[in-house]
PDB file of N, CA and C in Angstrom:
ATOM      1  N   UNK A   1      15.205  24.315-102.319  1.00  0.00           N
ATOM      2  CA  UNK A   1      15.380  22.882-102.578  1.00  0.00           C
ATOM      3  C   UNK A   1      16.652  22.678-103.394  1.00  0.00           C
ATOM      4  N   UNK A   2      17.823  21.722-103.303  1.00  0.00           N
ATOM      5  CA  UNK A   2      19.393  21.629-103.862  1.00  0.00           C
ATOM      6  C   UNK A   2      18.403  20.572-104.833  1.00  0.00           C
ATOM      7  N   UNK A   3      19.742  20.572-105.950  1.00  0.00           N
ATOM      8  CA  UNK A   3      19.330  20.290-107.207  1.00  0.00           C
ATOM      9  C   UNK A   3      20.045  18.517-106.761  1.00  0.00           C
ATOM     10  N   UNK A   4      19.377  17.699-106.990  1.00  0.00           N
ATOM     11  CA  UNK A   4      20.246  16.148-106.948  1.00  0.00           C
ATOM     12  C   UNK A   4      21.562  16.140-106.910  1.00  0.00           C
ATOM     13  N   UNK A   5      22.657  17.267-108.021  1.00  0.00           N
ATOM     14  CA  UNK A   5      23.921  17.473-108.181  1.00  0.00           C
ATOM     15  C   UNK A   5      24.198  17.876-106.715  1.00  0.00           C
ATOM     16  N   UNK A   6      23.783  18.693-106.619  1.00  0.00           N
ATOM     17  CA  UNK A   6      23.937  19.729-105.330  1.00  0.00           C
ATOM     18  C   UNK A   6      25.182  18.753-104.163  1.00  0.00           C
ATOM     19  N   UNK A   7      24.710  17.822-104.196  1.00  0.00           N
ATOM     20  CA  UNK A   7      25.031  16.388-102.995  1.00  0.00           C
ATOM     21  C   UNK A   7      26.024  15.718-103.433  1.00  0.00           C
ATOM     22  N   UNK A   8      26.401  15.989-104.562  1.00  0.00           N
ATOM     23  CA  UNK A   8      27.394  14.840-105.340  1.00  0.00           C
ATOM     24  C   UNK A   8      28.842  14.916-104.671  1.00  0.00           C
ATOM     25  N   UNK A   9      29.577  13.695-104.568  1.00  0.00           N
ATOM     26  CA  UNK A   9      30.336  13.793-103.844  1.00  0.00           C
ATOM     27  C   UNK A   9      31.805  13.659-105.001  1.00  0.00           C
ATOM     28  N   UNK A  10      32.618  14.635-104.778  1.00  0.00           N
ATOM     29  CA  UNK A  10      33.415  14.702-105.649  1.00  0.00           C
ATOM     30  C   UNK A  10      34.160  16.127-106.027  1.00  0.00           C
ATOM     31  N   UNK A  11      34.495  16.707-107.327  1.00  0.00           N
ATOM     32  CA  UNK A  11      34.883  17.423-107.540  1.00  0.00           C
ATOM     33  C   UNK A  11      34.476  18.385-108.523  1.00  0.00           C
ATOM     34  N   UNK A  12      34.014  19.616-107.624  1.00  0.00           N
ATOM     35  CA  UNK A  12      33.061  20.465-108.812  1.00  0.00           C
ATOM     36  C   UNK A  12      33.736  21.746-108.814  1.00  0.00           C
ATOM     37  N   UNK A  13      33.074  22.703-109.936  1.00  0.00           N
ATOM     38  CA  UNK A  13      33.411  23.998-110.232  1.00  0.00           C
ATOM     39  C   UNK A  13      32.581  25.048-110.354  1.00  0.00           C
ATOM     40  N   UNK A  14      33.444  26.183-110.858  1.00  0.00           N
ATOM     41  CA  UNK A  14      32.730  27.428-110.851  1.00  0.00           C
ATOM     42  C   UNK A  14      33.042  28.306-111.945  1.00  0.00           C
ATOM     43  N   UNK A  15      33.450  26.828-113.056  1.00  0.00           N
ATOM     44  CA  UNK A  15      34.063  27.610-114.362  1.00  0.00           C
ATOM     45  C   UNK A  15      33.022  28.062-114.918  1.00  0.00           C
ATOM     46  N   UNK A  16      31.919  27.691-115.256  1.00  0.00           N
ATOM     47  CA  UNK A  16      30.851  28.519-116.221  1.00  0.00           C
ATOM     48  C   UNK A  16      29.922  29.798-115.798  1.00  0.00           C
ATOM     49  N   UNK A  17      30.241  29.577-114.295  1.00  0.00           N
ATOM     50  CA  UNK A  17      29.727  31.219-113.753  1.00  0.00           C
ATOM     51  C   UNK A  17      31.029  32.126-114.345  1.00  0.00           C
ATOM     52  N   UNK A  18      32.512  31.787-114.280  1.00  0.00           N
ATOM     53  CA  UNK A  18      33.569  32.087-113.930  1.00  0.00           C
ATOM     54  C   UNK A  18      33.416  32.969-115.700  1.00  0.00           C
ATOM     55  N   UNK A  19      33.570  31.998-116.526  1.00  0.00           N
ATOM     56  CA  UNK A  19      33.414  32.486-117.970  1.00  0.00           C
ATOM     57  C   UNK A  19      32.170  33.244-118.506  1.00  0.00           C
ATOM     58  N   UNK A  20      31.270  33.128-118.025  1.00  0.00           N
ATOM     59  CA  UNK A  20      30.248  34.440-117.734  1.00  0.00           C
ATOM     60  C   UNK A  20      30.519  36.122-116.972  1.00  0.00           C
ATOM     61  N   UNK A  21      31.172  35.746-116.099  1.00  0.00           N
ATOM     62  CA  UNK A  21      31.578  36.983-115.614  1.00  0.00           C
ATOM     63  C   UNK A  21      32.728  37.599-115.813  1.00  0.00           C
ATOM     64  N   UNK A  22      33.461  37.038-117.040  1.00  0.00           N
ATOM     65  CA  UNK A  22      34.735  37.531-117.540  1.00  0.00           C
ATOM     66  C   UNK A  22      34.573  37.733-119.387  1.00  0.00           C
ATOM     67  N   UNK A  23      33.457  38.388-119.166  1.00  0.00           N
ATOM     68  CA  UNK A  23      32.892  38.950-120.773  1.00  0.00           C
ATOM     69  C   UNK A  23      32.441  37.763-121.465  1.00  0.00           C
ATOM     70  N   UNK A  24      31.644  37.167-120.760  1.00  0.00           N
ATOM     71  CA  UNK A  24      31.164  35.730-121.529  1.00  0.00           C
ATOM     72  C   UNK A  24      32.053  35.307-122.384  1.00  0.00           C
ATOM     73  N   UNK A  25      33.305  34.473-121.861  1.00  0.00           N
ATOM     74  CA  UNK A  25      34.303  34.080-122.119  1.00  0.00           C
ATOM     75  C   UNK A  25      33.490  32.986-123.201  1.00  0.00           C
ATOM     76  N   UNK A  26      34.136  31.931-124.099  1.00  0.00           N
ATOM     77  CA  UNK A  26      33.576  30.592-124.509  1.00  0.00           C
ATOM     78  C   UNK A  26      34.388  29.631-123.759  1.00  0.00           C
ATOM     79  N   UNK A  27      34.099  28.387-123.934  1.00  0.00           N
ATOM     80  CA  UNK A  27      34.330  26.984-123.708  1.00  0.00           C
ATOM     81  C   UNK A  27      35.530  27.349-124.777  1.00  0.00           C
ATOM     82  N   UNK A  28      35.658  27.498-126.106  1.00  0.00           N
ATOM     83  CA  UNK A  28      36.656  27.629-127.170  1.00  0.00           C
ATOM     84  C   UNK A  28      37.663  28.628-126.679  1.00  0.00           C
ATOM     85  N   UNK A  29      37.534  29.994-126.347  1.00  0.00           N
ATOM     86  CA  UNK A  29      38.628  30.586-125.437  1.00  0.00           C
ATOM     87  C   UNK A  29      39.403  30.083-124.626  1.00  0.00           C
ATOM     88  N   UNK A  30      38.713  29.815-123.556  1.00  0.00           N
ATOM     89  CA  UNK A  30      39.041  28.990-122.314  1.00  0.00           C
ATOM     90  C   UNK A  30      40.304  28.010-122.492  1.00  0.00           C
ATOM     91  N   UNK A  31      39.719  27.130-123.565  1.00  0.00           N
ATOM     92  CA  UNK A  31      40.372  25.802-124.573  1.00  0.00           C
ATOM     93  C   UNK A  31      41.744  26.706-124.963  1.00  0.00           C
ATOM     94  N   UNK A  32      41.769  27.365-125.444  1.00  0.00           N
ATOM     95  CA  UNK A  32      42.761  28.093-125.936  1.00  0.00           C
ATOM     96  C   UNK A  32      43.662  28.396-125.172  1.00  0.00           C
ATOM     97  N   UNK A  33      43.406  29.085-123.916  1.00  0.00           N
ATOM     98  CA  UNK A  33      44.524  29.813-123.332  1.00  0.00           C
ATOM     99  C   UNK A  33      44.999  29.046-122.265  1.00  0.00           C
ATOM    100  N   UNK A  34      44.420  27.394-122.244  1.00  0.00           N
ATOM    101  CA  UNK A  34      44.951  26.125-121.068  1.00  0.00           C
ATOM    102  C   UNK A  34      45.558  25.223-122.303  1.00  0.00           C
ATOM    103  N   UNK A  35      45.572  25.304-123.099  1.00  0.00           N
ATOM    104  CA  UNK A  35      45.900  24.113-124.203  1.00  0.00           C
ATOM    105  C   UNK A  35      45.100  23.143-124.148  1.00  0.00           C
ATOM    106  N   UNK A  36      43.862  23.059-124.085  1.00  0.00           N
ATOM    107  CA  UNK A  36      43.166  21.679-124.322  1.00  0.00           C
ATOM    108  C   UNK A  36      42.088  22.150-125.278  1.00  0.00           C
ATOM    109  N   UNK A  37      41.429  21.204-125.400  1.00  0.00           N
ATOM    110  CA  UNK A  37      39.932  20.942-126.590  1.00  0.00           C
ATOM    111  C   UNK A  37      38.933  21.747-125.881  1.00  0.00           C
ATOM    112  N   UNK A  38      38.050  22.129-126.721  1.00  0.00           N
ATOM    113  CA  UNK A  38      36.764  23.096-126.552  1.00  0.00           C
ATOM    114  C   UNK A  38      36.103  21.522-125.656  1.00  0.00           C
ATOM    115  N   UNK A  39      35.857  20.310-125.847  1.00  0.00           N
ATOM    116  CA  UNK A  39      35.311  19.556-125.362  1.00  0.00           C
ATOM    117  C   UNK A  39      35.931  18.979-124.072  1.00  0.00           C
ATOM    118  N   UNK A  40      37.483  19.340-123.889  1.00  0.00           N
ATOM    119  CA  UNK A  40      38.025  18.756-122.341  1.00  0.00           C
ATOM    120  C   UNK A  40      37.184  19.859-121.655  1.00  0.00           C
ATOM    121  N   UNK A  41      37.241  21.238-122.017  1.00  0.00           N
ATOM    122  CA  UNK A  41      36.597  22.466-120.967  1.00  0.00           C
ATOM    123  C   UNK A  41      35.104  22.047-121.031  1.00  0.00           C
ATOM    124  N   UNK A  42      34.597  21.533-121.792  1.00  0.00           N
ATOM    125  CA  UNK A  42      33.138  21.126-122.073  1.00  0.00           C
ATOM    126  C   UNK A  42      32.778  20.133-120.250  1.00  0.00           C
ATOM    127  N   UNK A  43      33.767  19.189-120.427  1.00  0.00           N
ATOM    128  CA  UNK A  43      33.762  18.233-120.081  1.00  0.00           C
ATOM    129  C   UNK A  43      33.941  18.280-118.654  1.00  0.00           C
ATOM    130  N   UNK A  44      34.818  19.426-118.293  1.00  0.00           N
ATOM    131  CA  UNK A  44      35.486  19.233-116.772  1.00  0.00           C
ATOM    132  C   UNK A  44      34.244  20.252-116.537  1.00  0.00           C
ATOM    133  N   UNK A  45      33.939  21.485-117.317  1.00  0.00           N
ATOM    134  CA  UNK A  45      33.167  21.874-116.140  1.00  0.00           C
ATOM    135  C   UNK A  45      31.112  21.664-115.893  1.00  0.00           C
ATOM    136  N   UNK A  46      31.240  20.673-116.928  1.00  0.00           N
ATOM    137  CA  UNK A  46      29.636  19.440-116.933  1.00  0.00           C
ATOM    138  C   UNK A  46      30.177  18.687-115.549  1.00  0.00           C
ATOM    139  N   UNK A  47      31.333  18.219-114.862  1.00  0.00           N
ATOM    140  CA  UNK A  47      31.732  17.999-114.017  1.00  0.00           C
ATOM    141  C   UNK A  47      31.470  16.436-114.740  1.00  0.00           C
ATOM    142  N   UNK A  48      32.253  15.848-115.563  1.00  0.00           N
ATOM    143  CA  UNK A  48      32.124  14.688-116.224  1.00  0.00           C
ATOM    144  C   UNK A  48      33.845  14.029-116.078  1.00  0.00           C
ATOM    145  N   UNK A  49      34.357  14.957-116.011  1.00  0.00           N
ATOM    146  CA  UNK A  49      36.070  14.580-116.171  1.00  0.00           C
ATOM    147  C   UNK A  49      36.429  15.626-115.264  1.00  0.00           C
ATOM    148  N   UNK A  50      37.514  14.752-114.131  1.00  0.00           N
ATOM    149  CA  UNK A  50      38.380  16.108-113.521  1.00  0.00           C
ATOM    150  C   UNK A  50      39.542  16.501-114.227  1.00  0.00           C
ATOM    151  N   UNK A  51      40.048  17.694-114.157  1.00  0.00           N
ATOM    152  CA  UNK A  51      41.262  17.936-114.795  1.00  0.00           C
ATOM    153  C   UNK A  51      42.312  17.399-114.127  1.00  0.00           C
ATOM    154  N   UNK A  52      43.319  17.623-114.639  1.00  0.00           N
ATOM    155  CA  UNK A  52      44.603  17.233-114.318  1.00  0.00           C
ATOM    156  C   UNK A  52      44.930  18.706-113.515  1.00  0.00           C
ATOM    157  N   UNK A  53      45.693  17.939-112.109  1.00  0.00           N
ATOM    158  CA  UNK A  53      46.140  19.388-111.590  1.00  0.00           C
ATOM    159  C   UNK A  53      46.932  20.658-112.251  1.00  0.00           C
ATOM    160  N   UNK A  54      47.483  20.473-113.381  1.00  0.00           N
ATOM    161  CA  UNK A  54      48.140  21.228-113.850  1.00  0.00           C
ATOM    162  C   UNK A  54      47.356  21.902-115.034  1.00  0.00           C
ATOM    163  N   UNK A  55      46.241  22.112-115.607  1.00  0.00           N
ATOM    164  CA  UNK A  55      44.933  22.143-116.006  1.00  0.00           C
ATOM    165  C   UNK A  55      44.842  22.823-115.364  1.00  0.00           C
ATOM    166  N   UNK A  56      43.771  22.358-113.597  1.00  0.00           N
ATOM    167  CA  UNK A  56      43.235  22.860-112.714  1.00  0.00           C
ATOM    168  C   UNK A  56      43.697  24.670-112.249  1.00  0.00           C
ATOM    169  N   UNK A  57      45.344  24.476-112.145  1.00  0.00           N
ATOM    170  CA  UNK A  57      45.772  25.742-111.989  1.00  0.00           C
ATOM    171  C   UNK A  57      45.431  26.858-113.020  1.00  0.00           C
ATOM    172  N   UNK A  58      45.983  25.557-114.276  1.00  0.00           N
ATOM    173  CA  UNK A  58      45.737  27.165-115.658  1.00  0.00           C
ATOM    174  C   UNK A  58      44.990  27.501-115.468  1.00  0.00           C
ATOM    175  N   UNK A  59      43.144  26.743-115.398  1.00  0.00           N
ATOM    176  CA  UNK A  59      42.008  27.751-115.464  1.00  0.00           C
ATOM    177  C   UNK A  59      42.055  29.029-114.359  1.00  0.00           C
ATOM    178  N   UNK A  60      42.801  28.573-113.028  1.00  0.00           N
ATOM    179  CA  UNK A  60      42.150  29.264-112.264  1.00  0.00           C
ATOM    180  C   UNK A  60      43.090  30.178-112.256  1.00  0.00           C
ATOM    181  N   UNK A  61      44.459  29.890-113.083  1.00  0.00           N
ATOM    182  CA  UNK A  61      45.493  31.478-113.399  1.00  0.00           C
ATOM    183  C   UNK A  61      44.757  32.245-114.796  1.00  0.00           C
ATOM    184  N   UNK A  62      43.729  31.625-115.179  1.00  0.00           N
ATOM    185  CA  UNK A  62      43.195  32.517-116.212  1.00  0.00           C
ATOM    186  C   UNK A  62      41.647  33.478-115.525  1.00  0.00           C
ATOM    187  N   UNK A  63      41.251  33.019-114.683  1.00  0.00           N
ATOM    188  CA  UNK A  63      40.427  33.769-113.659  1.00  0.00           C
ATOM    189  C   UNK A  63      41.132  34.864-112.822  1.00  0.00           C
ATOM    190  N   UNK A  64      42.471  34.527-112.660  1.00  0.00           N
ATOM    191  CA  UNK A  64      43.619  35.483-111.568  1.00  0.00           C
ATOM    192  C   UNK A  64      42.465  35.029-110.282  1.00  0.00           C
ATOM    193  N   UNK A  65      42.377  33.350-109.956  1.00  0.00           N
ATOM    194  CA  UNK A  65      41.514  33.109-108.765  1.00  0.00           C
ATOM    195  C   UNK A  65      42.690  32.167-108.555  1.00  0.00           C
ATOM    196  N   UNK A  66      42.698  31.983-106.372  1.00  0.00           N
ATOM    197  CA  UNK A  66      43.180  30.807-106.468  1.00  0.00           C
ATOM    198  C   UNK A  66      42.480  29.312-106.788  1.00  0.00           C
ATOM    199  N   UNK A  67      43.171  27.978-106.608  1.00  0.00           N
ATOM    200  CA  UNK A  67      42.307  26.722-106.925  1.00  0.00           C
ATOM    201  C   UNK A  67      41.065  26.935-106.058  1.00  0.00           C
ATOM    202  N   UNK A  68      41.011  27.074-105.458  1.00  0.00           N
ATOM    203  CA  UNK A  68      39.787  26.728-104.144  1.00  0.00           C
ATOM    204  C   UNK A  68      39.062  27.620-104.472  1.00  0.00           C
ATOM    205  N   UNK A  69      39.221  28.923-105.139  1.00  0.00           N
ATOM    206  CA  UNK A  69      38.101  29.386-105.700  1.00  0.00           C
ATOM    207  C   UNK A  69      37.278  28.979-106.743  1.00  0.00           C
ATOM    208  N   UNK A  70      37.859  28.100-107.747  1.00  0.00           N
ATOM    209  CA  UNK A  70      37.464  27.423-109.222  1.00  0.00           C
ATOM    210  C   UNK A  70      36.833  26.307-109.190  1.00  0.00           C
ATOM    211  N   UNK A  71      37.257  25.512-107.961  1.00  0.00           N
ATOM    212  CA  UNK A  71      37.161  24.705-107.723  1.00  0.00           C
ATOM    213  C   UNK A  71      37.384  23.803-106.237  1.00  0.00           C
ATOM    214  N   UNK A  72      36.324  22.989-106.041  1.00  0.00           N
ATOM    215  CA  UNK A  72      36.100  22.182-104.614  1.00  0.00           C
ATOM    216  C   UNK A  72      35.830  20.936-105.062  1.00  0.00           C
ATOM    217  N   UNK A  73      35.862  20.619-102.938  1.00  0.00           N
ATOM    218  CA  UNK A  73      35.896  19.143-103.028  1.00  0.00           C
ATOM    219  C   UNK A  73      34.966  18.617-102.060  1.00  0.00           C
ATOM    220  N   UNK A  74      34.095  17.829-102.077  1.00  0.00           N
ATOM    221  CA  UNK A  74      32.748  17.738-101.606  1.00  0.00           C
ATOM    222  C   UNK A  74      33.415  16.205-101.343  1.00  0.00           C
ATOM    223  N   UNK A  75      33.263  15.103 -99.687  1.00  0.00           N
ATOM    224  CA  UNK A  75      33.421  13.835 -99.339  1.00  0.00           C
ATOM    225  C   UNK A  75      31.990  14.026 -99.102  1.00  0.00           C
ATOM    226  N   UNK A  76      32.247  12.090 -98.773  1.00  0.00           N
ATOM    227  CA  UNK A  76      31.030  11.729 -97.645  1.00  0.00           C
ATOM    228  C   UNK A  76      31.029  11.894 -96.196  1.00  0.00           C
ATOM    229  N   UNK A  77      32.480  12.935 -95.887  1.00  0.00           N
ATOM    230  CA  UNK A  77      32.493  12.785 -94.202  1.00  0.00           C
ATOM    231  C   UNK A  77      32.064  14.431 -93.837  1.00  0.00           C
TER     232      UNK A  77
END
């Protein structure tokens, strides 16, 4: 059974699996090595705020993933 989110149409991620499997990274690390707040990383990956594309890349040059791995894009079509 998909979780209500599951369906949401928009722009989601795979940062908090992502920071789990890279030595249980923190939200405060993360923050650190993109230049933003422990609460923008809070924020983008609650999937509450999208990042800014230039954001978007840092995280996913701090994974050594490309974008489309970090992150997708879910329409209504």
């Amino acid at each position: 059974m998909s979780k209500p989110d599951d369906n949401k149409i928009g722009i989601s991620n795979s940062i908090r699996t992502l920071r789990f499997l890279n030595n249980e990274m923190t939200q405060k690390q993360l923050a650190e090595h993109i230049g933003v707040t422990r609460q923008t990383v809070m924020a983008i990956e609650s999937n509450k705020y999208s990042p800014t594309l230039e954001v978007a890349f840092k995280i996913a040059e701090v994974f050594n993933l490309p974008l489309d791995k970090v992150f997708s894009y879910r329409s209504d079509k």
